[in-house]
N, C-alpha and C. Protein backbone atom coordinates (compact mmCIF):
# COMPACT_ATOMS: atom_id res chain seq x y z
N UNK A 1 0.84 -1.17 0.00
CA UNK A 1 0.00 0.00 0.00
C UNK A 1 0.89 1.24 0.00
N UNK A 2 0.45 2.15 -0.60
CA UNK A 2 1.22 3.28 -1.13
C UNK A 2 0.98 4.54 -0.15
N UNK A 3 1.24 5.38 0.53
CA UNK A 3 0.83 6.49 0.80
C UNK A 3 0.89 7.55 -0.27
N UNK A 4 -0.35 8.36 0.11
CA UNK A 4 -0.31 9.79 -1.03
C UNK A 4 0.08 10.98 0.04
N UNK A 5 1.28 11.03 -0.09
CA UNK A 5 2.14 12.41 0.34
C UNK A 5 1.02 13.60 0.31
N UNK A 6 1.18 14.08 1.11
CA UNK A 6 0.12 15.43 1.23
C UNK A 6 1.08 16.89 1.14
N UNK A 7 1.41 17.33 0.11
CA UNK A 7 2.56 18.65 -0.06
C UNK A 7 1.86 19.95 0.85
N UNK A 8 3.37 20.74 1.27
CA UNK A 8 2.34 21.82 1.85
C UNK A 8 4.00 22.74 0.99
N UNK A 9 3.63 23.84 1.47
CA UNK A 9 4.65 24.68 1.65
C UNK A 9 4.88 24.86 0.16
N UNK A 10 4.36 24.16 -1.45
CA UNK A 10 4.59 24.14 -2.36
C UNK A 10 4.74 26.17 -3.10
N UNK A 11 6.06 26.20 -3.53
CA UNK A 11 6.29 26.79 -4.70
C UNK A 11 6.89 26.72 -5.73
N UNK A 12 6.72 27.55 -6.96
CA UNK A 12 7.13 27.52 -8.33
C UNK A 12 8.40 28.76 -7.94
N UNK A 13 9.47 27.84 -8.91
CA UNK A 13 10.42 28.59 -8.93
C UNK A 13 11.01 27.68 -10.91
N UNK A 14 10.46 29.36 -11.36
CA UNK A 14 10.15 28.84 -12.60
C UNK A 14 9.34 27.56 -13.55
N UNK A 15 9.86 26.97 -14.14
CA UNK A 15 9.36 25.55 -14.43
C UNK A 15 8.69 24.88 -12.98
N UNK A 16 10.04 24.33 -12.10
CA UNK A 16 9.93 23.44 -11.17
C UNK A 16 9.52 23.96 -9.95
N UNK A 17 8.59 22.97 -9.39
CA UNK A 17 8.01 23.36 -8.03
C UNK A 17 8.69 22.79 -7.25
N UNK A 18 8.55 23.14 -6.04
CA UNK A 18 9.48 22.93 -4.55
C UNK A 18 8.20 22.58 -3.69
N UNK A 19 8.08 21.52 -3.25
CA UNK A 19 7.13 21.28 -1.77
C UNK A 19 7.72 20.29 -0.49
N UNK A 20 6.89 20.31 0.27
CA UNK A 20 7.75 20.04 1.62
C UNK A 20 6.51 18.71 1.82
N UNK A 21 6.71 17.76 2.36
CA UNK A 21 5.83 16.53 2.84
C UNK A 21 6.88 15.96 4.17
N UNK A 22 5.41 14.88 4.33
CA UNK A 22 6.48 13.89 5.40
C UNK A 22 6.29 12.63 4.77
N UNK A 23 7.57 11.90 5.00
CA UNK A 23 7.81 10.42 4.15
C UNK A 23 6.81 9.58 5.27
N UNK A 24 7.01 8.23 5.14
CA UNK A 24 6.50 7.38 5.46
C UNK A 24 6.62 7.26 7.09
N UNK A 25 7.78 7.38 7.13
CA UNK A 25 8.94 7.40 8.24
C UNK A 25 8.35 8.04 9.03
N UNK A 26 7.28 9.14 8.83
CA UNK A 26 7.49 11.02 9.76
C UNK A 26 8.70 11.39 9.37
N UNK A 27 9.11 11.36 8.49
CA UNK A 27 10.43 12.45 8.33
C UNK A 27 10.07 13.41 7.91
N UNK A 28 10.46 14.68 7.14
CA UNK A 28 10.05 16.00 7.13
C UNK A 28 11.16 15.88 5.61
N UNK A 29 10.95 15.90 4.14
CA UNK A 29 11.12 15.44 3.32
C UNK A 29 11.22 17.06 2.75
N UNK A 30 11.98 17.11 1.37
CA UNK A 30 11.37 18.09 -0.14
C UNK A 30 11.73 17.95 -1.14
N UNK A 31 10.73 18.04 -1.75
CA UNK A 31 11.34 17.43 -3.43
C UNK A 31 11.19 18.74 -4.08
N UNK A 32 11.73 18.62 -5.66
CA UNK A 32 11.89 19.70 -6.58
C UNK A 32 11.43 18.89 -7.73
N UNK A 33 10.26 19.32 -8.58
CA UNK A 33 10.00 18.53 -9.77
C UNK A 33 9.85 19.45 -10.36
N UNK A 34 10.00 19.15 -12.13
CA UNK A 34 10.18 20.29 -13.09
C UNK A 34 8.55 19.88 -14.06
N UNK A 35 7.40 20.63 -13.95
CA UNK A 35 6.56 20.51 -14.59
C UNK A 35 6.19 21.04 -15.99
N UNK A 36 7.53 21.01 -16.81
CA UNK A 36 7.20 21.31 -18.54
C UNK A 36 7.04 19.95 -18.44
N UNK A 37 6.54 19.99 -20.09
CA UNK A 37 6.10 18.45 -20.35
C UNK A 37 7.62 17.66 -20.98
N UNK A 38 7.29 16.52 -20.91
CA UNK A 38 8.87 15.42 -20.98
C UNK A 38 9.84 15.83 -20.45
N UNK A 39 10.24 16.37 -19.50
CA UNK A 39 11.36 16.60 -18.84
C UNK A 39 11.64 16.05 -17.75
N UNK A 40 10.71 15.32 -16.92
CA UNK A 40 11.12 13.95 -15.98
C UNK A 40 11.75 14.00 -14.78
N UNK A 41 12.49 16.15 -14.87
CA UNK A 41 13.26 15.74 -13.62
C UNK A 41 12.35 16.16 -11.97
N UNK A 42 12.89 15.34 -11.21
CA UNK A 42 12.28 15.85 -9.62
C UNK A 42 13.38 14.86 -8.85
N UNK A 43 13.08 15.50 -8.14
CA UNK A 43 14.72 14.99 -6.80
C UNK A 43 13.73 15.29 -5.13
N UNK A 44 14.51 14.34 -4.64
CA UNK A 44 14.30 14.58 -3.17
C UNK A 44 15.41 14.96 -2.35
N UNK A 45 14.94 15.51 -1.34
CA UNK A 45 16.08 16.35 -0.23
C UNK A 45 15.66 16.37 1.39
N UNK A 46 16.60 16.53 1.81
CA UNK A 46 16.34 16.23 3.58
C UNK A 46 16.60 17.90 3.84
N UNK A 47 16.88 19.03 2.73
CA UNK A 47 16.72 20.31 3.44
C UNK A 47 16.11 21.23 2.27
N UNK A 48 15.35 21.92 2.91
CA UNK A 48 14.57 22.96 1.73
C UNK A 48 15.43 24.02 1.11
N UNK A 49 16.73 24.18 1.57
CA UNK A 49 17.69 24.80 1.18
C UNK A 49 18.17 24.37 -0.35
N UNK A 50 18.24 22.71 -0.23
CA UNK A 50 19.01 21.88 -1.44
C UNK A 50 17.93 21.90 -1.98
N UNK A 51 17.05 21.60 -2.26
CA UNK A 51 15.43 21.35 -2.81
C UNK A 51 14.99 22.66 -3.68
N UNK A 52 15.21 23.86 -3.20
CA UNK A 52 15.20 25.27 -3.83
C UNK A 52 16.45 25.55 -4.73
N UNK A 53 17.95 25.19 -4.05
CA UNK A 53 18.99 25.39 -5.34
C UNK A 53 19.17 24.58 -6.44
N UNK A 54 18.18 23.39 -6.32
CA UNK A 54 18.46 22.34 -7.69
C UNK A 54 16.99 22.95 -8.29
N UNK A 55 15.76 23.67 -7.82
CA UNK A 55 15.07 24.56 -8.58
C UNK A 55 15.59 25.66 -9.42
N UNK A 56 16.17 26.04 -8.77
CA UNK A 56 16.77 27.45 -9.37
C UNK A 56 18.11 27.38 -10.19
N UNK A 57 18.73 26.16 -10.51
CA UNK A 57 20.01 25.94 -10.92
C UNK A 57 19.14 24.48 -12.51
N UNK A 58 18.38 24.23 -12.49
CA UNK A 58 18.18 23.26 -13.18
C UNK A 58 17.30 24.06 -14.47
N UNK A 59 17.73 23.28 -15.55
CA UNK A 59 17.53 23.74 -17.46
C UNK A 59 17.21 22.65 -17.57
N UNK A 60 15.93 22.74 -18.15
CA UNK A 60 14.93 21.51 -19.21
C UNK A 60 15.57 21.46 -20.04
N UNK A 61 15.91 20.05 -20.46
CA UNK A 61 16.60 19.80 -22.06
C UNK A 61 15.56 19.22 -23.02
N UNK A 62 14.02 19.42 -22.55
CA UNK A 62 13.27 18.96 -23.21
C UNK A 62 12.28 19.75 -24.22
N UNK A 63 13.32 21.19 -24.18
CA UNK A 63 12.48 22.07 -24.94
C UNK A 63 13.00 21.99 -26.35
């Protein structure tokens, strides 16, 4: 059985959004996903610090 992550804290920083969840664990989680279409990337991070500079540092190669 899967949990559905509940995002809070979500912003756009350009393309890719930044939101904050808790994993399975209770950990306190953030990912960065890039929402143009075919571009695939999103990453997870243990600080909203890293989670915001791979937003702001990352180029779609799918344009």
């Amino acid at each position: 059985m899967t949990a559905n992550p509940r995002f809070r804290k979500v912003v756009r920083i350009g393309p890719v959004q930044v939101a904050t969840y808790y994993d399975q664990r209770g950990r306190e989680k953030h990912t960065a996903a890039c929402t143009a279409p075919r571009c695939g990337f999103s990453t997870e991070y243990d600080s909203r610090p890293a989670a915001e500079l791979a937003a702001r540092t990352h180029r779609c190669r799918a344009r």
